[in-house]
Protein backbone atom coordinates (compact mmCIF):
# COMPACT_ATOMS: atom_id res chain seq x y z
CA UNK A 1 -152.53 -185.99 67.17
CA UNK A 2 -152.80 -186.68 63.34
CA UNK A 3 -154.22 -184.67 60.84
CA UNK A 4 -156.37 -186.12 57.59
CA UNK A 5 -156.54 -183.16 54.58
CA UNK A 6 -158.04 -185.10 52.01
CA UNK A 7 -157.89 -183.60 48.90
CA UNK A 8 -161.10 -184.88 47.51
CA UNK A 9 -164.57 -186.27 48.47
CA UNK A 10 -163.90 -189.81 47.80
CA UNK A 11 -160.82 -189.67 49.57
CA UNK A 12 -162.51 -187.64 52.58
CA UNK A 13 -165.29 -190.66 52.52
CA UNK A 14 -162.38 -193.16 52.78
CA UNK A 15 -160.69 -191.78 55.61
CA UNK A 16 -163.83 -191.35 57.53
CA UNK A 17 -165.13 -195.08 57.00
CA UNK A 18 -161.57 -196.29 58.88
CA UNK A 19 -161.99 -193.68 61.20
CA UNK A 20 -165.28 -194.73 61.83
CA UNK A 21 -163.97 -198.43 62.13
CA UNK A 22 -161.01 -197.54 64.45
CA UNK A 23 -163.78 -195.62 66.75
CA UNK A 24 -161.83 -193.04 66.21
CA UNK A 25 -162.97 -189.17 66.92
CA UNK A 26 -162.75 -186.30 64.57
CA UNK A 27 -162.00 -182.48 64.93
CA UNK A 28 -163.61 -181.24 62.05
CA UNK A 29 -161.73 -177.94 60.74
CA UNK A 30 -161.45 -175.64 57.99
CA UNK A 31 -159.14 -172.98 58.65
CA UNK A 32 -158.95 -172.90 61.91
CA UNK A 33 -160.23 -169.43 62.69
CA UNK A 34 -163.14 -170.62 65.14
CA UNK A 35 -161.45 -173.44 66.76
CA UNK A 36 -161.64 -171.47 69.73
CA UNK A 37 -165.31 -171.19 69.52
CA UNK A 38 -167.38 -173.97 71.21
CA UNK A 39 -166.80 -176.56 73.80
CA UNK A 40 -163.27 -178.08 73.32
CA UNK A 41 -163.99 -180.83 71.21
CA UNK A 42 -162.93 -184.32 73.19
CA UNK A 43 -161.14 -185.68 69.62
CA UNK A 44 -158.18 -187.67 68.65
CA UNK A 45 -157.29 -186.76 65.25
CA UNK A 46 -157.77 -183.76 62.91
CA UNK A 47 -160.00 -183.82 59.97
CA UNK A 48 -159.79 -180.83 57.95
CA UNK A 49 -161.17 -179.42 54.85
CA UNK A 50 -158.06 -177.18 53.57
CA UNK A 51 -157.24 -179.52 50.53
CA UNK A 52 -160.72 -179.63 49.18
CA UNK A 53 -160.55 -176.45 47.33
CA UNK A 54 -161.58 -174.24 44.40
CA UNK A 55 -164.66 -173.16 42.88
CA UNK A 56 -166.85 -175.45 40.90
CA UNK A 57 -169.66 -173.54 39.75
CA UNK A 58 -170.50 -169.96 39.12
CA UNK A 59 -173.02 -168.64 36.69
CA UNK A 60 -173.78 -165.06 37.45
CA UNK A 61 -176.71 -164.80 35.40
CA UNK A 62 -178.18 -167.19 37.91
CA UNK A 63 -176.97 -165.83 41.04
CA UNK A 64 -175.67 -169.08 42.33
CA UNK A 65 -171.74 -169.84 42.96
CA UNK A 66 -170.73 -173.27 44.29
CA UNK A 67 -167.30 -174.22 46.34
CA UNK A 68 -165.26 -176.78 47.80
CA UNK A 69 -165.58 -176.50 51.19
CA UNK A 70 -161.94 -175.49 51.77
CA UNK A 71 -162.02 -172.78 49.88
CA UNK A 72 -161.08 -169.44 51.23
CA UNK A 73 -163.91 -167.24 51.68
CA UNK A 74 -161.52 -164.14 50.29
CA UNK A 75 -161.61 -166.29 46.90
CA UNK A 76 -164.92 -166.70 46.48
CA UNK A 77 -165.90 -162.91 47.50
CA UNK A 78 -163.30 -161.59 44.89
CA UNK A 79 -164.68 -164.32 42.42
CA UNK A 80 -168.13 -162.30 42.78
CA UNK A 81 -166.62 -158.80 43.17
CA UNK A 82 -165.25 -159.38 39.46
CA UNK A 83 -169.19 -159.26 38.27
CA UNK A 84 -170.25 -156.90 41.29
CA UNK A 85 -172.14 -159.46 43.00
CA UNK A 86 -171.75 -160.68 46.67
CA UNK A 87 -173.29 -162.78 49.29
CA UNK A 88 -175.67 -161.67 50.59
CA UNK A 89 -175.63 -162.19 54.43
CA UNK A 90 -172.35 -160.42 54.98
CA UNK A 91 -170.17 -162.98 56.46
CA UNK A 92 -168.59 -162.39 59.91
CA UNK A 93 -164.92 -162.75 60.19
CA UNK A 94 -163.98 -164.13 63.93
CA UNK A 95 -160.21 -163.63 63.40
CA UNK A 96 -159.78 -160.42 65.55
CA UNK A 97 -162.14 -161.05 68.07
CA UNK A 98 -161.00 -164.51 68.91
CA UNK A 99 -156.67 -163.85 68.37
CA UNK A 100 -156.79 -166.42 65.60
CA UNK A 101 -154.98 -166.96 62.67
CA UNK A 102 -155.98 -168.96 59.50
CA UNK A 103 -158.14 -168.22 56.56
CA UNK A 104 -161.72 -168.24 56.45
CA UNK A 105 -163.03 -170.49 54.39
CA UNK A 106 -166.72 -171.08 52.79
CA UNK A 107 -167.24 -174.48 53.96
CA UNK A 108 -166.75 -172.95 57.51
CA UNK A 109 -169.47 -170.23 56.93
CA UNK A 110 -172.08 -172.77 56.07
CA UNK A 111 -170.88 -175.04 59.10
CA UNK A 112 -171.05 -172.04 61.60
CA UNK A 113 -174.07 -170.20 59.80
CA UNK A 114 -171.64 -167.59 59.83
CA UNK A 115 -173.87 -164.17 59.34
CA UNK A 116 -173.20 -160.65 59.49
CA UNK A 117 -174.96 -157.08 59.80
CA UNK A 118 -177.28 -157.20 56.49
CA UNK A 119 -178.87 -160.87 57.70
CA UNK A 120 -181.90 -158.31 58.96
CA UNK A 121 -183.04 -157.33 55.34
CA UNK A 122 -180.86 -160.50 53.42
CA UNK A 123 -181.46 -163.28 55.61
CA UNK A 124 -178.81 -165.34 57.40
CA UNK A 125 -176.53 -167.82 56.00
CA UNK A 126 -178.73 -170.74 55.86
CA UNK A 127 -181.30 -168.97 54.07
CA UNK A 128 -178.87 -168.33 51.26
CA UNK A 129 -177.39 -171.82 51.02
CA UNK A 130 -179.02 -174.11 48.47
CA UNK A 131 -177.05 -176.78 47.99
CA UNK A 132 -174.61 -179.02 49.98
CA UNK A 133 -172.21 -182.29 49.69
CA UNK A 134 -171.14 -183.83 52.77
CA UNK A 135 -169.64 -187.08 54.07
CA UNK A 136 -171.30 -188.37 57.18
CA UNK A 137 -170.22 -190.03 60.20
CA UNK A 138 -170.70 -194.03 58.11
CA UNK A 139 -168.08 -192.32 55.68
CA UNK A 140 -171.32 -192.03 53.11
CA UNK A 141 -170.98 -189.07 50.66
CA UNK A 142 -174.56 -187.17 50.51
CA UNK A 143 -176.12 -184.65 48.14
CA UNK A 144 -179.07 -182.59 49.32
CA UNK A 145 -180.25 -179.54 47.33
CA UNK A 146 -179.35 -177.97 43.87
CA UNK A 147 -178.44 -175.06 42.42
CA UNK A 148 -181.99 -173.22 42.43
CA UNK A 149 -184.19 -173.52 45.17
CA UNK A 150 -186.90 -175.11 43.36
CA UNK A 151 -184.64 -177.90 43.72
CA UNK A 152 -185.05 -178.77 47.44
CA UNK A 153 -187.31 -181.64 47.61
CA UNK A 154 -187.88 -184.00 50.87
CA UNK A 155 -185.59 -183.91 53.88
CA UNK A 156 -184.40 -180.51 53.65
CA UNK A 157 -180.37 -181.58 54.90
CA UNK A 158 -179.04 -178.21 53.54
CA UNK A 159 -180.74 -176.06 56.47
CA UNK A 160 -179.71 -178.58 58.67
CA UNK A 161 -176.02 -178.75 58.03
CA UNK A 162 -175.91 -175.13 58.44
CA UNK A 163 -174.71 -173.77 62.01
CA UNK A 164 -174.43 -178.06 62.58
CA UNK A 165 -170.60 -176.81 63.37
CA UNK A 166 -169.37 -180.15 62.04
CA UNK A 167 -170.97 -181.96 64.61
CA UNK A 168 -172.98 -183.91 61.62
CA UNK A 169 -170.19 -184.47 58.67
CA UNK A 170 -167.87 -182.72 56.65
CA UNK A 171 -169.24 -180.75 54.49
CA UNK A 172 -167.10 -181.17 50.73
CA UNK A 173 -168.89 -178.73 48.64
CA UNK A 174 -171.54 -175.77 49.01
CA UNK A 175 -173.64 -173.39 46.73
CA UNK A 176 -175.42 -170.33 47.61
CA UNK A 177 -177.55 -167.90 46.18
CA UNK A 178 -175.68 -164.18 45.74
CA UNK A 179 -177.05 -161.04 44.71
CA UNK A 180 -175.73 -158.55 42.78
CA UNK A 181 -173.50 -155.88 44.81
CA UNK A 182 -175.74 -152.01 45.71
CA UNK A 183 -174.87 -149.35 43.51
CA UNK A 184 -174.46 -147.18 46.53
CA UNK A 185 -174.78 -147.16 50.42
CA UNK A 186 -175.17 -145.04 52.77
CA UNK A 187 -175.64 -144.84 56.64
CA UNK A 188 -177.15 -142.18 59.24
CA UNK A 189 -175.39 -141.70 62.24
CA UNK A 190 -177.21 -140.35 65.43
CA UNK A 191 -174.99 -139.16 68.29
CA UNK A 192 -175.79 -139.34 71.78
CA UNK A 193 -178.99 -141.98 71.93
CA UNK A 194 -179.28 -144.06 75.02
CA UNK A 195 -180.13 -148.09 74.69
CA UNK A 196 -183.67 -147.80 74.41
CA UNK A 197 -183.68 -144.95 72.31
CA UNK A 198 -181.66 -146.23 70.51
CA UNK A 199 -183.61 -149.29 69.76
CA UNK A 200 -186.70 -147.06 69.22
CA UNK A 201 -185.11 -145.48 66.38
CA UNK A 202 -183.70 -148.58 64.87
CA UNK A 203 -187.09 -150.28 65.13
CA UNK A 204 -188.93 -147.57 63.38
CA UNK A 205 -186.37 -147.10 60.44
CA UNK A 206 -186.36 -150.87 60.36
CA UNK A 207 -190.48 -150.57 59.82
CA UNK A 208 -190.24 -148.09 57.11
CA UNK A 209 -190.41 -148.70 54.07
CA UNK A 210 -187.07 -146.87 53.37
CA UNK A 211 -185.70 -150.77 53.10
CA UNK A 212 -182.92 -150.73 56.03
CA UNK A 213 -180.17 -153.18 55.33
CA UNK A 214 -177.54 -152.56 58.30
CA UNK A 215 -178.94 -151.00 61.66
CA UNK A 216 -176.71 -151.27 65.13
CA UNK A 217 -175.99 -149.26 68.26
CA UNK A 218 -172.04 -148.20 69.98
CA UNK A 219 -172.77 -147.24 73.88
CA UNK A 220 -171.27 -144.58 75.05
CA UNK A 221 -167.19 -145.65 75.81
CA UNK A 222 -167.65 -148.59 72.64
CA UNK A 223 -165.70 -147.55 69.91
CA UNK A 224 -164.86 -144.08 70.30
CA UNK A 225 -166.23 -141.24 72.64
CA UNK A 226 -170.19 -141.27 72.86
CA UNK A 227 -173.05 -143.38 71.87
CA UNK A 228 -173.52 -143.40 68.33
CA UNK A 229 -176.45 -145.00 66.44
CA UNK A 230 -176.04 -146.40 62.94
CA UNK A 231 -179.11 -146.87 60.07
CA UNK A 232 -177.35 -148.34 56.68
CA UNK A 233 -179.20 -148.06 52.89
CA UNK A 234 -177.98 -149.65 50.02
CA UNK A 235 -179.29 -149.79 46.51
CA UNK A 236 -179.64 -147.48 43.19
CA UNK A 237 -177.70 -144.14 43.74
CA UNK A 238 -180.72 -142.23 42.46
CA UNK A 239 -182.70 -143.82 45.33
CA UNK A 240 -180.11 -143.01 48.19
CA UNK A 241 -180.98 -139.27 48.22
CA UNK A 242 -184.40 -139.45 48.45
CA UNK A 243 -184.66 -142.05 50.93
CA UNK A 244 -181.56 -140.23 53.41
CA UNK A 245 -184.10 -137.19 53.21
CA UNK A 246 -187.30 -139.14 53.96
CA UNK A 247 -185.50 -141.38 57.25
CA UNK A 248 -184.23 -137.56 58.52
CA UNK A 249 -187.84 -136.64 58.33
CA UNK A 250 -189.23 -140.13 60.07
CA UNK A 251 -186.11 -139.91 62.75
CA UNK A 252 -186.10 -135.96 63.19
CA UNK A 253 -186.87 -136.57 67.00
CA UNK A 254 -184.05 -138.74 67.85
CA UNK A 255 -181.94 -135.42 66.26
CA UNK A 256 -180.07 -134.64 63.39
CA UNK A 257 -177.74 -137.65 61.70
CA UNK A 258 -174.54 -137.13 60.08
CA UNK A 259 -174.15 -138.95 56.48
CA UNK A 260 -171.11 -141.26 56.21
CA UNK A 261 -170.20 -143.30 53.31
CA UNK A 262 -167.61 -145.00 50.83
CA UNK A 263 -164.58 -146.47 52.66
CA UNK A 264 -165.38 -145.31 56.03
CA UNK A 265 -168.79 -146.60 56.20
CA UNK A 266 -167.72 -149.61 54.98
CA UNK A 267 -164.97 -149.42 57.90
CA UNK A 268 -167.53 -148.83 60.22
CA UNK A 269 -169.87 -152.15 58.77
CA UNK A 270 -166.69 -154.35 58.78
CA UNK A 271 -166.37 -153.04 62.43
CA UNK A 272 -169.78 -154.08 63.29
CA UNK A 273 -169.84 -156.92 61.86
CA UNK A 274 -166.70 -158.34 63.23
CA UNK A 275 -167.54 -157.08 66.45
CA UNK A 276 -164.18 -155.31 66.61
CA UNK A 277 -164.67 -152.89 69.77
CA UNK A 278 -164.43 -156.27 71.71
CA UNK A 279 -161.46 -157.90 69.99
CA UNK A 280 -158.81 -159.58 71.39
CA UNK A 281 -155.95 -157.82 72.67
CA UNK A 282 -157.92 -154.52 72.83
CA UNK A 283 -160.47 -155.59 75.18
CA UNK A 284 -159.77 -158.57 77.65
CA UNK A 285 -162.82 -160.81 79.20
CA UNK A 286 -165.28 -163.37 77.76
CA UNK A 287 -167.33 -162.53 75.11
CA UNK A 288 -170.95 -163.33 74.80
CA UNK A 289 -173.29 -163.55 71.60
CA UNK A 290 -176.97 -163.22 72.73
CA UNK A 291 -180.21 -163.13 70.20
CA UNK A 292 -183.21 -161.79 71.66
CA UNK A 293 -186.54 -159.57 70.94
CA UNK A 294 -185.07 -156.20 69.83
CA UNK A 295 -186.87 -154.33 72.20
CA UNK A 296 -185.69 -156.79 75.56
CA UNK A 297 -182.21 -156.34 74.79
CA UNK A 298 -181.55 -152.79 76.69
CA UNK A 299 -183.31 -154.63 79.60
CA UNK A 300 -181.63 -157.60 79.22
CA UNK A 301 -178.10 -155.64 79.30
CA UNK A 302 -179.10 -154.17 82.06
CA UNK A 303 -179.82 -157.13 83.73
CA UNK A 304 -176.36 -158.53 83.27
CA UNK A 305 -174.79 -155.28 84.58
CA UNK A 306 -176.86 -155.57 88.17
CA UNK A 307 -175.08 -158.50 88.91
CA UNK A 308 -171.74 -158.63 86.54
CA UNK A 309 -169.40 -155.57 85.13
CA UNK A 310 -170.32 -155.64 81.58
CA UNK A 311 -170.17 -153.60 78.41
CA UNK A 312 -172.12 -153.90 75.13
CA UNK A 313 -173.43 -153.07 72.09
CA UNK A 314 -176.24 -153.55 69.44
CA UNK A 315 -176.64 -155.07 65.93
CA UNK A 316 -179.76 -156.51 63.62
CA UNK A 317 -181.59 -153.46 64.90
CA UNK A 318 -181.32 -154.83 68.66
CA UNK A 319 -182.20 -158.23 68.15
CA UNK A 320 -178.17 -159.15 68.83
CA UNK A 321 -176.33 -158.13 71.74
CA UNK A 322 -172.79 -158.59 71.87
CA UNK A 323 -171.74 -158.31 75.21
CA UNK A 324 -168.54 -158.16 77.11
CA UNK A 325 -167.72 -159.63 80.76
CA UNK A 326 -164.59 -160.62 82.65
CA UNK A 327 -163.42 -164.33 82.33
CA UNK A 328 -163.03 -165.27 85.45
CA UNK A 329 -165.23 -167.78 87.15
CA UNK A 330 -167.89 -168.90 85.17
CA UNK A 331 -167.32 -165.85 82.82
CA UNK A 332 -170.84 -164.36 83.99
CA UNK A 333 -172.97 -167.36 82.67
CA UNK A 334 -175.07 -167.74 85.26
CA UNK A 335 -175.84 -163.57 84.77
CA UNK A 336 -176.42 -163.87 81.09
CA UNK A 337 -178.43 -167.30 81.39
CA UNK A 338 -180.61 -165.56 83.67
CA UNK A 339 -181.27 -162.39 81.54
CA UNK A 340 -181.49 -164.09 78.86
CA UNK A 341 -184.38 -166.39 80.53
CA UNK A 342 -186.03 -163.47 81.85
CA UNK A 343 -186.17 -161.96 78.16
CA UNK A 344 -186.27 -164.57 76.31
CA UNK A 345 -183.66 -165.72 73.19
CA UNK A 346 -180.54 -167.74 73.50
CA UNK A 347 -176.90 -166.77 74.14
CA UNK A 348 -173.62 -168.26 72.91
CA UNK A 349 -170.58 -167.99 74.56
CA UNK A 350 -168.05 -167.06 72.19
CA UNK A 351 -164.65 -166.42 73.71
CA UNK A 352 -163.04 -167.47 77.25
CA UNK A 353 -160.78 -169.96 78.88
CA UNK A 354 -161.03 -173.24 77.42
CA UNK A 355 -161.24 -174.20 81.32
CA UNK A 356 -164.38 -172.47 81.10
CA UNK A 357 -165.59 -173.19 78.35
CA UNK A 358 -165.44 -177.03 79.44
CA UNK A 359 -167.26 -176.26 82.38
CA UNK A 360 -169.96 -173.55 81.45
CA UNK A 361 -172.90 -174.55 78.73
CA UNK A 362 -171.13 -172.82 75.98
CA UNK A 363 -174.83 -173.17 73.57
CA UNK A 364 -177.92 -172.32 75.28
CA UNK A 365 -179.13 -175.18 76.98
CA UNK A 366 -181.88 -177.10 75.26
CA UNK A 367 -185.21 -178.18 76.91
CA UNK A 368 -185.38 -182.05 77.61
CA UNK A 369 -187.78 -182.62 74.46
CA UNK A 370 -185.30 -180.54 72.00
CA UNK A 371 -181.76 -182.26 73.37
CA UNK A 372 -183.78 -185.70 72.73
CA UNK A 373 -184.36 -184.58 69.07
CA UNK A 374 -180.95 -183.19 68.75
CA UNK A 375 -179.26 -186.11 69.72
CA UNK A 376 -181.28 -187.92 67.50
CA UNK A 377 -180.45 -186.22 64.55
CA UNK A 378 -176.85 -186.52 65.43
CA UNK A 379 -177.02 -190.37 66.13
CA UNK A 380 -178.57 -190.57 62.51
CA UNK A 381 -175.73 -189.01 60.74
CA UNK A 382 -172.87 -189.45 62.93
CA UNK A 383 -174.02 -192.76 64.52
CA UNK A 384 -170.43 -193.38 66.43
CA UNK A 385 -170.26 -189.72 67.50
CA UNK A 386 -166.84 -189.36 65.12
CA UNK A 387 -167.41 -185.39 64.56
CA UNK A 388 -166.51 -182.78 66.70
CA UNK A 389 -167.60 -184.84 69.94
CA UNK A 390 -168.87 -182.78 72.91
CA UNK A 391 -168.32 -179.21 70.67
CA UNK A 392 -172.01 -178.06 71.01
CA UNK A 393 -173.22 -180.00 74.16
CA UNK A 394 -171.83 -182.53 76.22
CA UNK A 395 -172.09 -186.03 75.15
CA UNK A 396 -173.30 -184.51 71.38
């Protein structure tokens, strides 16, 4: 199967149109370290955005950093760290959980809306991405946003492409917002909390006004020994004190926290937000991403577990469940669809078989009305279905 790695937009645009021509489909790739993720795309040729590199734009006064989509993510963090700024939805790395190799890259997080721990108090991906360049599926290079977001005007295509997963174009160049990095962070640890406790005292930190930026629950037997509940601040140092002291008092019923910070709380974060207790190699099945109301996910997990062996645990204060079955069969989709429907929210299916993943909706199914509409947006940018055929839902 051939690979394309143009090494600029003009010549991405170019190889596109004769794609397009040819009729020939694209699997749309940056590094490679979610190609595992998805329904197996039905391609027959590799486009990939590894040669469009470097960084085109950074003015830190501004908070705003642009990139060539290939561009490793690692780059563009360090590029920030130099002026102690960072993005600010805490990008997920799906390396360890899915056994892959590659490099990250920032193109990628845009594609996959690629969002980590702090999306409850920073937003997600999306809402930090202000500008895009893409080519689309008539090999037509596009511009949508800016570099401020006064600058969005019309058809907003910059939400749009994000968590698109290449199905619409290839994205050649992105810009986000980025704030500057917290002078401090710390995070409260409760031992021993159940689910719904658990999710209590999340909620009501989360409704404080002690500003919660990171706020997830370990099971007992995730991670290591029991169930351990974890409540993140960030900000001035002079403010962490006061606020650790005032979330003690809120939380004093759910017992008495222990105070980790520095390198092992950010351990702990990277953890989390890499969903690490369920990576491969350490813990075998198929691996399920599921959004949902924070306070229906201990019912939801339980649920699954009626009908399915299952572990779990919490993030975004309960509102994301990652959850953990066997991969045999159909992996325990038709246990998680029906939870989930019972709940409410949508669930992703994030690692198995690729046998299953071909056979089992790996995207929560869409209602008639909503696959019409999706399908419609894809026919308008991608009229010949080049990208990433089939990847989100069959025949899209």
């Amino acid at each position: 199967m051939p690979t394309y790695e143009p090494r600029n937009e003009a010549e991405a645009a170019e190889i596109v149109a004769a794609a397009a021509a040819r009729g020939e489909r694209l699997r749309v790739v940056g590094g490679g370290t979610k190609a595992a993720l998805g329904r197996p795309a039905q391609d027959e040729a590799t486009l990939s955005a590894a040669g469009l590199t470097g960084i085109t734009l950074y003015e830190p006064a501004e908070l705003v950093i642009g990139a060539r989509a290939g561009t490793p993510l690692a780059e563009v963090e360090a590029r920030l760290a130099e002026r102690r700024q960072m993005l600010p939805f805490e990008p997920m790395d799906y390396r360890a959980l899915l056994g892959s190799s590659g490099e990250p890259t920032i193109g990628a997080v845009a594609a996959g809306n690629v969002s980590g721990p702090r999306r409850i108090s920073a937003g997600a991906a999306r809402d930090s991405l202000i500008g895009v360049r893409f080519v689309n599926g008539r090999g037509e290079a596009v511009k949508s946003g800016g570099r401020v977001m006064k600058n969005v005007t019309g058809l907003d295509l910059v939400k749009l492409m994000a968590g698109s997963w290449g199905t619409l174009g290839l994205l050649t160049e992105v810009i986000f917002k980025v704030l500057p990095t917290p002078e401090r962070a710390a995070t409260l640890v409760f031992a021993g909390l159940d689910d719904a406790r658990a999710v209590e005292a999340m909620s009501l930190g989360l409704g404080s006004p002690f500003e919660i930026t990171g706020a997830a629950h370990w099971p007992a037997g995730v991670g290591a020994g029991e169930a351990r509940t974890f409540l993140r601040i960030e900000g001035f140092a002079a403010s962490i004190d006061y606020r650790l002291g005032e979330l003690r008092r809120l939380l004093r019923r759910y017992g008495n926290p222990e105070i980790t910070d520095g390198e092992d709380a950010a351990s702990l974060w990277a953890a989390v937000r890499d969903a690490a207790p369920f990576a491969a190699g350490q813990a075998e099945g198929a691996v399920w991403r599921i959004s949902t109301a924070p306070g229906q996910g201990p019912a939801l997990t339980a649920a699954v577990a009626a009908r399915r062996a299952a572990r779990w645990f919490y993030d975004w204060g309960g509102g994301l469940v990652w959850l953990l079955t066997d991969a045999t069969g159909d992996a325990g989709a038709e246990a998680v669809r029906a939870a989930v429907a019972q709940a409410g929210g949508h669930a992703t299916l994030v690692r198995a078989p690729e046998a299953v993943r071909a056979a089992v909706p790996v995207f929560e199914p869409l209602p008639e009305p909503l696959m019409r509409l999706t399908a419609g947006v894809k026919a308008a940018h991608d009229p010949a279905g080049l990208f990433n055929p089939g990847r989100m839902y069959a025949g899209i």
